[in-house]
Protein backbone atom coordinates (compact mmCIF):
# COMPACT_ATOMS: atom_id res chain seq x y z
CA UNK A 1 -3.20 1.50 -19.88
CA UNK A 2 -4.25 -1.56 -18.54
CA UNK A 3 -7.37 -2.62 -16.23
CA UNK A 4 -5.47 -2.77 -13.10
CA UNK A 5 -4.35 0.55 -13.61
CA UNK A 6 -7.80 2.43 -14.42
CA UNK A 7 -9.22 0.60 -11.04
CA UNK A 8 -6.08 1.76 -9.12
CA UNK A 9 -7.26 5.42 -10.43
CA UNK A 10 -10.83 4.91 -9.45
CA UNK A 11 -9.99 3.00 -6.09
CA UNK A 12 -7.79 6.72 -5.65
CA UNK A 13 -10.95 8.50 -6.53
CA UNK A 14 -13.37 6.95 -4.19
CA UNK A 15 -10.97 6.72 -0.98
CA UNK A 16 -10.44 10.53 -1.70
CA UNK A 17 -14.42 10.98 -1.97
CA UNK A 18 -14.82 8.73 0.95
CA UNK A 19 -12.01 10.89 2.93
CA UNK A 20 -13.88 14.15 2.18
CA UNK A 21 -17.63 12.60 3.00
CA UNK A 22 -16.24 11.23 6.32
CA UNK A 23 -14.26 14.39 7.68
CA UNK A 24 -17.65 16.56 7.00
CA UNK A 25 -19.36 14.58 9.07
CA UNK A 26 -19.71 15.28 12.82
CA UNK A 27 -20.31 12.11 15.24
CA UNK A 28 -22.34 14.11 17.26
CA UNK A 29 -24.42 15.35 14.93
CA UNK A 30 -23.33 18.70 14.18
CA UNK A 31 -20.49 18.42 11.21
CA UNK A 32 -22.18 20.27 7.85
CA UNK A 33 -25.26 20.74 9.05
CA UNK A 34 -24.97 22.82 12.17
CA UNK A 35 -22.69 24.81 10.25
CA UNK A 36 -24.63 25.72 7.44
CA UNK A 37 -27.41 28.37 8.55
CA UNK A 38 -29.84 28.05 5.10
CA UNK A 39 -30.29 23.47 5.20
CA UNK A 40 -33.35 24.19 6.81
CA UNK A 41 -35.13 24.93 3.48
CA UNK A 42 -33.20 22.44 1.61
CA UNK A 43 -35.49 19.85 3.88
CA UNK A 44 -33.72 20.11 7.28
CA UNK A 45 -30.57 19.29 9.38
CA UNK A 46 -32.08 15.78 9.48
CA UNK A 47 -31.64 15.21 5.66
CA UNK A 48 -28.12 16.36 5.57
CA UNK A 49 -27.08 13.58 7.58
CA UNK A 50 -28.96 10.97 5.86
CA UNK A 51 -27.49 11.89 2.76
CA UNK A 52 -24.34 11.79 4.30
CA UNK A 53 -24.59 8.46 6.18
CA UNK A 54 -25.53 7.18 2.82
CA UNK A 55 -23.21 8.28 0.72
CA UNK A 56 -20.27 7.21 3.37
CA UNK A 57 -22.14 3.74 2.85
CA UNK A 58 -22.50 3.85 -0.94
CA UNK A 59 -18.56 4.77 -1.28
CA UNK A 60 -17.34 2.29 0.97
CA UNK A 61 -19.47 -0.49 -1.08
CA UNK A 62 -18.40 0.72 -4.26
CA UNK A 63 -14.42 0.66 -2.52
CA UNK A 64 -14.44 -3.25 -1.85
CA UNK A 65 -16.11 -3.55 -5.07
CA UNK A 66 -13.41 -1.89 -7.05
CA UNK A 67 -10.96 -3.84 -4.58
CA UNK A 68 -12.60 -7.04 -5.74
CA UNK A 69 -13.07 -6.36 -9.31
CA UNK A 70 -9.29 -5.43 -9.63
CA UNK A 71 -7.51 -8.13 -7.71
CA UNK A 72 -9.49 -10.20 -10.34
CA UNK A 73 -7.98 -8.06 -13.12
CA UNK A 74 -4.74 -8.36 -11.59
CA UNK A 75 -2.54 -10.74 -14.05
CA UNK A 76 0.77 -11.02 -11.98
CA UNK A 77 2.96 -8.84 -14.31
CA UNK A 78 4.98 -7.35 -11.56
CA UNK A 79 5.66 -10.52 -9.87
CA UNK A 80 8.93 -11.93 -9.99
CA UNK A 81 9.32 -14.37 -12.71
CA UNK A 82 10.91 -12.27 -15.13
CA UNK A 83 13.56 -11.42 -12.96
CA UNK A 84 17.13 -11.28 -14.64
CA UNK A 85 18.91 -11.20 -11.22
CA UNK A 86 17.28 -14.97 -10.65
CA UNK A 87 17.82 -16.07 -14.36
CA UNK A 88 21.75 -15.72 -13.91
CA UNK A 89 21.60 -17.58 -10.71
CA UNK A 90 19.78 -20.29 -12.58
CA UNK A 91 22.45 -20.07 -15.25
CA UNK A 92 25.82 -19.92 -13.18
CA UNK A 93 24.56 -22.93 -11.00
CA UNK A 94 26.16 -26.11 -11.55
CA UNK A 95 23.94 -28.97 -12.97
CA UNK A 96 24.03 -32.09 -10.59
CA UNK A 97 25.75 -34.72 -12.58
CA UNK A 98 23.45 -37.47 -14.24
CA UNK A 99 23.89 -40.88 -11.75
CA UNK A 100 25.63 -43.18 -13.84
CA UNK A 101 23.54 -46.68 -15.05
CA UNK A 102 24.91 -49.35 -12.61
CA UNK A 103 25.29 -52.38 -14.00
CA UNK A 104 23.75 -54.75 -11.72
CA UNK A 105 26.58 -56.87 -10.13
CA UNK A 106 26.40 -60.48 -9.52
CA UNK A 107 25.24 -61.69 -6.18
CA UNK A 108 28.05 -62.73 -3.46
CA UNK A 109 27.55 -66.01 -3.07
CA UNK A 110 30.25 -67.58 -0.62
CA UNK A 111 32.25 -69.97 -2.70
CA UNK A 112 31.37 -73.58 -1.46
CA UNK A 113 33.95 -74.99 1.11
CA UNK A 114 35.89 -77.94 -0.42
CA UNK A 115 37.56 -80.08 1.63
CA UNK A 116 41.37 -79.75 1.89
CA UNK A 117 43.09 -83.09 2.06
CA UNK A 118 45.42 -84.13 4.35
CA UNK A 119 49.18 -83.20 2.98
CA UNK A 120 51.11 -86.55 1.90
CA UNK A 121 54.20 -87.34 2.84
């Protein structure tokens, strides 16, 4: 098992946490702690949200980390330069034919006018 693969399992992990933490809470301030009767002795309704506002924090810093910390990890094995499918396109192509050498041919040069006499008789 590679590195990418154990942060993909603790990315899963934390979104799942984070998913759980979220849905207990209540946006107006009920949620958990208007539900449970005895959080009054644990230290109050009050402290049951701020542990809850800070663990939604915590888990959604230690998500990007992970995020971060595996696209770094990442090495590109599942991208596509191993494909076969590509490799027999590469192979059935024809190759372009080499351009032949030309052999540099001599300048036209207009041959020079010579005078054509007058025909004898």
């Amino acid at each position: 098992m590679n590195t990418f693969s154990i942060f993909l399992v603790l990315i899963t992990i934390v979104c799942f946490l984070l998913i759980i933490v979220i849905m207990v809470q209540n946006p107006k301030g009920g949620g958990l702690s208007s539900s449970l009767g005895g959080s009054q002795m644990m230290g109050g309704v009050q402290k049951t949200t701020d542990f809850l506002d800070k663990s939604t924090w915590t888990l959604a810093t230690i998500l990007i980390l992970l995020i971060l910390l595996s696209s770094l990890s990442f090495t590109g094995s599942l991208s596509d330069n191993d494909s076969k499918i590509i490799d027999k396109i590469d192979a059935n192509a024809p190759k372009p034919a080499a351009p032949k050498a030309a052999t540099p041919a001599a300048p036209a040069v207009p041959a020079p006018a010579t005078p054509v006499a007058p025909a004898q008789k």
